[in-house]
N, C-alpha and C. Protein backbone atom coordinates (compact mmCIF):
# COMPACT_ATOMS: atom_id res chain seq x y z
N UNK A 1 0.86 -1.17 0.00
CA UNK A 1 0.00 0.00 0.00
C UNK A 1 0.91 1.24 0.00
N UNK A 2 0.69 2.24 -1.25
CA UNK A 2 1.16 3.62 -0.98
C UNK A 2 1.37 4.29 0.68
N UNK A 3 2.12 4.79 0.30
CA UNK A 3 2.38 6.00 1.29
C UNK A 3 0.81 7.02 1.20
N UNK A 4 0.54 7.36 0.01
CA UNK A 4 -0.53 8.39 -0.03
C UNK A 4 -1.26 7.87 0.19
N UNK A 5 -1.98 6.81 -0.61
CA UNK A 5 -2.96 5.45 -0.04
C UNK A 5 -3.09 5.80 1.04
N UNK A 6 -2.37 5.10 2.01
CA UNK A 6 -2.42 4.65 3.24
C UNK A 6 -2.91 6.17 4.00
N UNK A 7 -2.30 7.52 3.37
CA UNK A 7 -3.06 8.33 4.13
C UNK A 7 -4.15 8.54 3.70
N UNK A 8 -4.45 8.77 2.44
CA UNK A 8 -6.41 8.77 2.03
C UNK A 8 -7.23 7.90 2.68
N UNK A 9 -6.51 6.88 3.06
CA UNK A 9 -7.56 5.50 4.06
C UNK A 9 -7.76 6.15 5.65
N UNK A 10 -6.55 6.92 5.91
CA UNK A 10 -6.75 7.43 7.19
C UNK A 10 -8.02 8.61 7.38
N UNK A 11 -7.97 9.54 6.20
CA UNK A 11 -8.25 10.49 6.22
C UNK A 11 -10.00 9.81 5.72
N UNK A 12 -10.47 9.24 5.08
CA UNK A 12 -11.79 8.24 5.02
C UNK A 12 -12.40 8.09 5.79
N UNK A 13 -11.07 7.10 6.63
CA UNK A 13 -11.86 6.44 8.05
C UNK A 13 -12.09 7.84 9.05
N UNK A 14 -11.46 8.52 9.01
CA UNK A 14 -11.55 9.93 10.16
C UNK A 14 -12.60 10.54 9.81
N UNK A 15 -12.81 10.81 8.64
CA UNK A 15 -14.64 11.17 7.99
C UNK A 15 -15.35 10.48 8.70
N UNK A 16 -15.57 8.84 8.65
CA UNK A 16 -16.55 8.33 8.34
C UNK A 16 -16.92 8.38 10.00
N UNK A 17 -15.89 8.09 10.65
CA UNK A 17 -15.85 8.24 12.57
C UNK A 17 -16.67 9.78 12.81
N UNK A 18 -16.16 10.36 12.19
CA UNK A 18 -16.79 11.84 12.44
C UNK A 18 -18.16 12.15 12.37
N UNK A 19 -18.89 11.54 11.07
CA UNK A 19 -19.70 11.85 10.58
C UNK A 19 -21.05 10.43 11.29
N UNK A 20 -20.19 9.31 11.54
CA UNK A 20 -20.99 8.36 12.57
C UNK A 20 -21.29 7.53 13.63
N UNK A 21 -20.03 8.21 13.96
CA UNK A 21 -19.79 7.87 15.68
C UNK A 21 -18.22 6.59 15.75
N UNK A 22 -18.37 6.31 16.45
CA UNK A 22 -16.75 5.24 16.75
C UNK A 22 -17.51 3.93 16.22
N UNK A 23 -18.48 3.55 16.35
CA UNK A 23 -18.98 2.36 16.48
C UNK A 23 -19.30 1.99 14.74
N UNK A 24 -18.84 2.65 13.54
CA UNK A 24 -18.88 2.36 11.91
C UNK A 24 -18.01 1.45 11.91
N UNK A 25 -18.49 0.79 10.97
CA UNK A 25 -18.28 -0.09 9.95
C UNK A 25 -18.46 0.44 8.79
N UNK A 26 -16.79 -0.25 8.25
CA UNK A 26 -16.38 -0.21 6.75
C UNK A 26 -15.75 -1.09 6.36
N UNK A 27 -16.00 -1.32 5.11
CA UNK A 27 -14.88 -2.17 4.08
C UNK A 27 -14.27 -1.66 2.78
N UNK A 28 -13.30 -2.33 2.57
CA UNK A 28 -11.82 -2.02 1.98
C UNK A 28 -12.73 -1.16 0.46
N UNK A 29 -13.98 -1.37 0.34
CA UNK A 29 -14.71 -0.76 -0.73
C UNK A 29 -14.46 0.76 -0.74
N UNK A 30 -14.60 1.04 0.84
CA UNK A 30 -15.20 2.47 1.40
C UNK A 30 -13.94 3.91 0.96
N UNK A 31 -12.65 2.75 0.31
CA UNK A 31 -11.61 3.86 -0.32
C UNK A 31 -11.53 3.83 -1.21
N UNK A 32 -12.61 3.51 -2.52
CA UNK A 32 -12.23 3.83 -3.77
C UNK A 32 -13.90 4.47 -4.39
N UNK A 33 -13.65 5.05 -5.51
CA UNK A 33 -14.96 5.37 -6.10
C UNK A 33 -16.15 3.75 -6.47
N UNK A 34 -17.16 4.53 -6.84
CA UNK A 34 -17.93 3.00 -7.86
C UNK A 34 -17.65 2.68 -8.58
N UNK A 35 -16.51 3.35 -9.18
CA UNK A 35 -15.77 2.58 -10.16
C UNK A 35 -14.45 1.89 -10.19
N UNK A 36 -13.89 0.99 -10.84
CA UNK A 36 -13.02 0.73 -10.58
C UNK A 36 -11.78 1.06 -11.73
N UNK A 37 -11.31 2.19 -11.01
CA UNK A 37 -10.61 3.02 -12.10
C UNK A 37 -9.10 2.40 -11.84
N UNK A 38 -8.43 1.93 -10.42
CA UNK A 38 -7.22 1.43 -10.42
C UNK A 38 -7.17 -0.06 -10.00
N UNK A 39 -7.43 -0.58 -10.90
CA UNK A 39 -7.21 -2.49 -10.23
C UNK A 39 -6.64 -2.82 -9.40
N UNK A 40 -4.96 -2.47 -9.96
CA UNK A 40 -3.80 -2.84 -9.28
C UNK A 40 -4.42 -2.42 -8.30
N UNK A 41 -4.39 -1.45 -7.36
CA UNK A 41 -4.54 -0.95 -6.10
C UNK A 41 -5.44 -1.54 -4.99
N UNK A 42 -7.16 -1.51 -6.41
CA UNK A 42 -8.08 -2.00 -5.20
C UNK A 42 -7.81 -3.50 -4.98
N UNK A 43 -6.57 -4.44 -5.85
CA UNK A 43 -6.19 -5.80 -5.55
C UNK A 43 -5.11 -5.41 -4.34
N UNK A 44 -4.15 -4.59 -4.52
CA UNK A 44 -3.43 -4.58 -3.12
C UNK A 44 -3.66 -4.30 -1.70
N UNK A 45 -5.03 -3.36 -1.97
CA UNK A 45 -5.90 -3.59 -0.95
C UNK A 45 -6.53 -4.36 -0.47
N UNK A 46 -6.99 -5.14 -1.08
CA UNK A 46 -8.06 -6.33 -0.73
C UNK A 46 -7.09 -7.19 -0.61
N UNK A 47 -5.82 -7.43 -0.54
CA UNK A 47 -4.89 -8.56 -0.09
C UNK A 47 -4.60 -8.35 0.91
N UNK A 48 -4.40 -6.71 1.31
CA UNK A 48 -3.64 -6.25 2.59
C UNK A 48 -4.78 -6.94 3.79
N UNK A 49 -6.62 -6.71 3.26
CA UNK A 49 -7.15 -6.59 4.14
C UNK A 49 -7.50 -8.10 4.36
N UNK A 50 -7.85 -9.24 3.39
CA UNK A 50 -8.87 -10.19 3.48
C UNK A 50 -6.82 -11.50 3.35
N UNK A 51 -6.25 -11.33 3.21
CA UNK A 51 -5.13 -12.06 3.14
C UNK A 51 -3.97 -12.10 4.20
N UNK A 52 -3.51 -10.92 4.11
CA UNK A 52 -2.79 -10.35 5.69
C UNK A 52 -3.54 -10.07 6.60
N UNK A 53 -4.55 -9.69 6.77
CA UNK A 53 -5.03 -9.47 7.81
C UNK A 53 -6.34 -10.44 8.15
N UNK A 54 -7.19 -10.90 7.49
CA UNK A 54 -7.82 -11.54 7.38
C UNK A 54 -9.16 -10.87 8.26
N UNK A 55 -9.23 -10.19 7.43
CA UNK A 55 -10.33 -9.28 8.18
C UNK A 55 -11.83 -9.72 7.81
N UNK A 56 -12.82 -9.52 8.60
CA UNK A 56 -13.99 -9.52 8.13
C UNK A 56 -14.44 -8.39 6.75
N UNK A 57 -15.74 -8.48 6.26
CA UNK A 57 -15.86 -7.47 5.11
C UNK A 57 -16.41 -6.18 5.95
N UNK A 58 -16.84 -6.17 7.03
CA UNK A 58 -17.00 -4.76 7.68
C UNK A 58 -16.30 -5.21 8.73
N UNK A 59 -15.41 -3.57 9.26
CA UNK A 59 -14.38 -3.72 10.31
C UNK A 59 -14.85 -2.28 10.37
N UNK A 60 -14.71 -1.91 12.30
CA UNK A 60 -14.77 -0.45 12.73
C UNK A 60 -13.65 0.20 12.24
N UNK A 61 -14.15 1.14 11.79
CA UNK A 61 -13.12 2.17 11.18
C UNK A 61 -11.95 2.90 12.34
N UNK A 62 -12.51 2.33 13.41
CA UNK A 62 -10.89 2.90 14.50
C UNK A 62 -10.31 1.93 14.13
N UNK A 63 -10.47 0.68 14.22
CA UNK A 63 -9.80 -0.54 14.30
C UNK A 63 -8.59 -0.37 12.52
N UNK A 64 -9.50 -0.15 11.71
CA UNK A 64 -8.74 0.27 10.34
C UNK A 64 -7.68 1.15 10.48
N UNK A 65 -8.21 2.11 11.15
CA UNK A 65 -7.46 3.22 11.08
C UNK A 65 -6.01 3.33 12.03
N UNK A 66 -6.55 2.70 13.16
CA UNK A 66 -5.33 2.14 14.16
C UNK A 66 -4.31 1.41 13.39
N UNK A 67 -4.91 0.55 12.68
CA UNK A 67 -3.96 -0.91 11.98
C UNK A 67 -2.85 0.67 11.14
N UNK A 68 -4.11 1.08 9.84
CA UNK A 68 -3.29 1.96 9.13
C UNK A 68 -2.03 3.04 9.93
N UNK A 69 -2.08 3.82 10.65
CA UNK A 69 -1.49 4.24 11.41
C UNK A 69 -0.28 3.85 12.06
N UNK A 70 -0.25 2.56 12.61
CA UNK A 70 0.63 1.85 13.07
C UNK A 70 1.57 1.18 11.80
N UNK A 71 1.00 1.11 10.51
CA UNK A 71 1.81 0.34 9.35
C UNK A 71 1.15 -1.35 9.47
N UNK A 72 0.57 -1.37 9.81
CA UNK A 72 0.13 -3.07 10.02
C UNK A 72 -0.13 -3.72 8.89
């Protein structure tokens, strides 16, 4: 995952906390448009999340954002 990536995911999840409390849920969807304009990416994402991490398809966005933050 980018360097910039990784901060647009931060800066997402800090919206989405803002706008609906600590207790949201998101998935690895919630950082790209409806379209899928960069493959590569939304595949390096979805490896980071459902492969390395083995995440469920909704995860609280602190919990994301913590992981992101830390480099996880």
């Amino acid at each position: 995952m980018t360097p910039d990536f990784r901060q647009k995911a931060i800066s997402i999840c800090t919206d989405k906390i803002a706008k609906k409390g600590e207790g949201v849920g998101l998935s690895f969807y919630a950082f790209f448009k409806n379209r899928n304009d960069d493959p590569l990416l939304l595949m390096q994402v979805a490896r980071w999340w459902i492969e390395t991490h083995q995440l469920d398809h909704f995860v609280k966005a602190v919990k994301i954002r913590n992981m992101l933050e830390t480099g996880a």
